[in-house]
N, C-alpha and C. Protein backbone atom coordinates (compact mmCIF):
# COMPACT_ATOMS: atom_id res chain seq x y z
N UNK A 1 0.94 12.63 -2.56
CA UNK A 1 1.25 11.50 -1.72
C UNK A 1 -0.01 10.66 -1.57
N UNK A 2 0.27 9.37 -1.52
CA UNK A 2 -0.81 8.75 -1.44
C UNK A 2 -0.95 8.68 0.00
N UNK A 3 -2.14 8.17 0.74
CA UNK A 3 -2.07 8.40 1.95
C UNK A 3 -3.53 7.35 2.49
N UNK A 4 -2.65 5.70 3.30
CA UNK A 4 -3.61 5.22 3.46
C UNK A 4 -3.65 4.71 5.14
N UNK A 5 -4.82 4.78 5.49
CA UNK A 5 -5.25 4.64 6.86
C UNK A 5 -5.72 3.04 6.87
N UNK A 6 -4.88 2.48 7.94
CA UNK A 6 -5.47 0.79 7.85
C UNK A 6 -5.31 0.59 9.64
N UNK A 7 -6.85 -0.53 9.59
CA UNK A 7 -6.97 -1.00 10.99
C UNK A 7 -6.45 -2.13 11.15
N UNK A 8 -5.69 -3.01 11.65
CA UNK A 8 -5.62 -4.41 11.75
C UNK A 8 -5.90 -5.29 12.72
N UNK A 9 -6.24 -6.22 12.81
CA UNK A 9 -6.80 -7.24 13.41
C UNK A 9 -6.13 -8.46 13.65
N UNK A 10 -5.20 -9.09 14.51
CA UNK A 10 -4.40 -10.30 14.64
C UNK A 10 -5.45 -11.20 15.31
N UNK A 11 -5.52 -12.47 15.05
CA UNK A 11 -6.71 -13.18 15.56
C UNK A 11 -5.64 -14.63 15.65
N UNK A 12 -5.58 -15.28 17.00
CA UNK A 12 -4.64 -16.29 17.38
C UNK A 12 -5.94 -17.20 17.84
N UNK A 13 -5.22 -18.32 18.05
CA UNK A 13 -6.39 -19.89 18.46
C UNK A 13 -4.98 -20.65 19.03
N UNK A 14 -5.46 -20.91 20.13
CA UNK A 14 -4.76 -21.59 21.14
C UNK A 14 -4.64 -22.95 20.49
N UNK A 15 -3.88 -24.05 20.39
CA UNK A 15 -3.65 -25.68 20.28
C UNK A 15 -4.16 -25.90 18.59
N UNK A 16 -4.05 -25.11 17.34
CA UNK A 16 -3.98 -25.44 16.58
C UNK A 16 -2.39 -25.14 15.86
N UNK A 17 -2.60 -26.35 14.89
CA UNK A 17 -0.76 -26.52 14.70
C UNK A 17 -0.45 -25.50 12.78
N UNK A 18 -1.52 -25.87 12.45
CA UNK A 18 -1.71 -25.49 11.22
C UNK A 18 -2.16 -23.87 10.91
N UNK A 19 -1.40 -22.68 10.87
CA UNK A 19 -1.76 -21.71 10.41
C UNK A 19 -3.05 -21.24 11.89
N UNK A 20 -1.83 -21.14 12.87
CA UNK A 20 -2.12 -20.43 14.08
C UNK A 20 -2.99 -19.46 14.36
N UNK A 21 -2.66 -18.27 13.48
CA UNK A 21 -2.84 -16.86 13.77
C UNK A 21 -3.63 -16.51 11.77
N UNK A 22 -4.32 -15.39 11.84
CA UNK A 22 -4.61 -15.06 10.65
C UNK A 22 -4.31 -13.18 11.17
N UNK A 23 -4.50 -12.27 10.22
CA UNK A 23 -4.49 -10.87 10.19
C UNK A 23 -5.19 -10.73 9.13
N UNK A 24 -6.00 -9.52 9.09
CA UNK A 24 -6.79 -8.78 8.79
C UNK A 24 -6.86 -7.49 8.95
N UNK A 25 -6.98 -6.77 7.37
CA UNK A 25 -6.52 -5.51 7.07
C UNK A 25 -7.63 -4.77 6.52
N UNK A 26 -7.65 -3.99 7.19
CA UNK A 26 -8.89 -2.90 6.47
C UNK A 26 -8.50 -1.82 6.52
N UNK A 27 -8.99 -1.21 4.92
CA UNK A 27 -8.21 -0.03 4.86
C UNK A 27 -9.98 0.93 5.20
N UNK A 28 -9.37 2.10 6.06
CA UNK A 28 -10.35 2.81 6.60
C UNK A 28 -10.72 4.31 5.35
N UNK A 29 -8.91 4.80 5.02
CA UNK A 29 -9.57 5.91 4.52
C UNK A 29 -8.11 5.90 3.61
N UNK A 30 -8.67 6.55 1.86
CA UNK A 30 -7.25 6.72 1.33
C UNK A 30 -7.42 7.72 0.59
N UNK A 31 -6.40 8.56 0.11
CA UNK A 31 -6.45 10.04 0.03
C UNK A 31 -5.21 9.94 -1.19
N UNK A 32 -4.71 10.99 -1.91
CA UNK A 32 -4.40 10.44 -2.96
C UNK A 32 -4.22 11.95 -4.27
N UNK A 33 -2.76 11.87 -4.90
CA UNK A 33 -3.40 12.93 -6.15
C UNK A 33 -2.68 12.73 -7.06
N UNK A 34 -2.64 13.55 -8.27
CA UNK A 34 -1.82 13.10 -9.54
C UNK A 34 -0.72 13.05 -9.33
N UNK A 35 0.18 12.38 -10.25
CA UNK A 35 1.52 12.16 -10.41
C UNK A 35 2.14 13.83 -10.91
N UNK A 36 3.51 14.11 -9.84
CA UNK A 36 3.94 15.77 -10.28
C UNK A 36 5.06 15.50 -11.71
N UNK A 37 5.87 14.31 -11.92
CA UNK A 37 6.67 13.82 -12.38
C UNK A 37 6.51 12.32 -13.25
N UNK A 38 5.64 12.43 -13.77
CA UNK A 38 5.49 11.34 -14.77
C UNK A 38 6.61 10.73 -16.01
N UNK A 39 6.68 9.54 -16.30
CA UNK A 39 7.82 9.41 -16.68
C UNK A 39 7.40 8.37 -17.79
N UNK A 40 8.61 8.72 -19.34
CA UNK A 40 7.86 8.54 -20.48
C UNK A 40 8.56 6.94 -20.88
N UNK A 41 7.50 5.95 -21.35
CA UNK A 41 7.84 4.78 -21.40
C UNK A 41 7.59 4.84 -23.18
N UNK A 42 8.46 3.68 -23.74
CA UNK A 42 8.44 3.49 -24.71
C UNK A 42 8.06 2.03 -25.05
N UNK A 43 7.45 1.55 -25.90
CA UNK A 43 6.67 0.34 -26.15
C UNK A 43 5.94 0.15 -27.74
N UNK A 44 6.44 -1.00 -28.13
CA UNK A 44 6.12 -0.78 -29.79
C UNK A 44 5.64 0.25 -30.48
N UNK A 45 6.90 1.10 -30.51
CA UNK A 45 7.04 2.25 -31.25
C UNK A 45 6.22 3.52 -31.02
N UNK A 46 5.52 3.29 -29.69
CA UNK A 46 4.90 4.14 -29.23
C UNK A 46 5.27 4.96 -27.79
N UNK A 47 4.97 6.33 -27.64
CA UNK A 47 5.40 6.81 -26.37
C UNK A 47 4.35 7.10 -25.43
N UNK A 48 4.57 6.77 -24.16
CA UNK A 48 3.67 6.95 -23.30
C UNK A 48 4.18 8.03 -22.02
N UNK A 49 3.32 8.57 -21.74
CA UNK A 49 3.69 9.30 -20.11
C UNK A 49 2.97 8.05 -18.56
N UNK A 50 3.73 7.54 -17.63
CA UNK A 50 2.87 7.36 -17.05
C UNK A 50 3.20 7.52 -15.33
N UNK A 51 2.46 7.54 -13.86
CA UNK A 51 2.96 7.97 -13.19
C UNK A 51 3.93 7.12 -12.22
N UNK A 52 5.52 8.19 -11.97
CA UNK A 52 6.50 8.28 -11.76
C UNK A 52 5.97 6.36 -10.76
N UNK A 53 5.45 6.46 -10.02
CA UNK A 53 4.95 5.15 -8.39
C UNK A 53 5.04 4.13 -9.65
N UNK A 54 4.03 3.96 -10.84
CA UNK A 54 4.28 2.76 -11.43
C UNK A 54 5.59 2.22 -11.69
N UNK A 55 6.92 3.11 -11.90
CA UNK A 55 8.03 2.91 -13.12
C UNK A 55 9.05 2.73 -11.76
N UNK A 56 9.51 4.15 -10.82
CA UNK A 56 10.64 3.93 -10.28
C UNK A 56 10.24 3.81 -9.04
N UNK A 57 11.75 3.53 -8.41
CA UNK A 57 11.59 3.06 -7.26
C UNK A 57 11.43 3.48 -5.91
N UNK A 58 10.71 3.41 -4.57
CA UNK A 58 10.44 4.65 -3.87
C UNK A 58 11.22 5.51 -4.02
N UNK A 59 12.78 5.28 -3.79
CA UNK A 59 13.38 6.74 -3.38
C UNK A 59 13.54 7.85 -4.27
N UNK A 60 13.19 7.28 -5.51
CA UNK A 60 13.16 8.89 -6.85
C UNK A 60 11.82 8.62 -7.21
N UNK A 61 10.29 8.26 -6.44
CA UNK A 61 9.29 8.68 -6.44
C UNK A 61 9.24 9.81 -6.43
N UNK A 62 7.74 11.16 -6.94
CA UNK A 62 7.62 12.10 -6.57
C UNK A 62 6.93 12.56 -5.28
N UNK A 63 6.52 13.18 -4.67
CA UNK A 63 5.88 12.81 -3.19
C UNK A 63 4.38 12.66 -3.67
N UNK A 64 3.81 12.92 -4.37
CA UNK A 64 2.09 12.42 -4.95
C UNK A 64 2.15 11.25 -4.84
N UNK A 65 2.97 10.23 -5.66
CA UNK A 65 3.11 9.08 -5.96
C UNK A 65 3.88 8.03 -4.31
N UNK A 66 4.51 8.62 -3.93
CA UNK A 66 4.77 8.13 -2.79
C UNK A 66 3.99 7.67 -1.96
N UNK A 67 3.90 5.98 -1.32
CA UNK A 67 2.51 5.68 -0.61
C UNK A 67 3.34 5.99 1.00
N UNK A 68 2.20 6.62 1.87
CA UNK A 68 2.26 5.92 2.98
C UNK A 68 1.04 5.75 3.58
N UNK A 69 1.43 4.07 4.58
CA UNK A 69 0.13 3.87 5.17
C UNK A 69 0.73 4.17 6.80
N UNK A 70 -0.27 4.23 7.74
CA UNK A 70 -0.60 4.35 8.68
C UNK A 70 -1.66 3.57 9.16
N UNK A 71 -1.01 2.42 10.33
CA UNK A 71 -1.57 1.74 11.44
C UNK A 71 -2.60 2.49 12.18
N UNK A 72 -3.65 2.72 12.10
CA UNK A 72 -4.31 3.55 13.24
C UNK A 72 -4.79 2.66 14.43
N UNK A 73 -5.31 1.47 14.20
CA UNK A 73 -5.19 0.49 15.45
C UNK A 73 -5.25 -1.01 14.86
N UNK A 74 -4.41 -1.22 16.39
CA UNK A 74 -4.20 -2.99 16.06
C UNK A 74 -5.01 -3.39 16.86
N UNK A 75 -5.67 -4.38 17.06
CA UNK A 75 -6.31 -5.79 18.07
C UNK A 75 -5.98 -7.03 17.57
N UNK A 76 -5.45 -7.52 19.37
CA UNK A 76 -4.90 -8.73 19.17
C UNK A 76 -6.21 -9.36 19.95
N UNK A 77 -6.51 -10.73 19.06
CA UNK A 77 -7.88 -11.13 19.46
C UNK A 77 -7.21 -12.29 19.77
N UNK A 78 -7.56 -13.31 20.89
CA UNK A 78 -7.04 -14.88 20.80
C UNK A 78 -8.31 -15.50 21.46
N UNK A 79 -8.82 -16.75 20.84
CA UNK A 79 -9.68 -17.39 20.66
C UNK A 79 -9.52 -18.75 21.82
């Protein structure tokens, strides 16, 4: 499973009309391992293995390949 830790940051400004608010993402910590279920692609006449997260779609991911992140903290900043 992939496994990523992110802080975010909402930052607002009072009386502007144009692109109010911005966010900001930082990823703190990511953790991570091989693909259990790799899956074989074919491409000018050649075969490849590659992992399962690139090809299908979450729900027949393998759990290696499966991301999740986690919010560990938000701040709402207003200017």
């Amino acid at each position: 499973m992939s496994r990523y830790r992110v802080e975010v940051t909402e930052t607002y400004a009072d009386g502007v009309k144009d692109n109010p608010w911005s966010v900001d993402r930082r990823v703190t910590a990511a953790e991570g391992s091989s693909c259990r279920r790799p899956v074989e692609v074919k491409a000018n006449g050649q075969r490849r293995l590659i992992a399962c997260g690139r090809r299908l779609p979450a729900a027949r991911q393998c759990d290696a390949c499966l991301v999740r992140v986690q919010v560990v903290e938000v701040r709402r900043v207003q200017e």
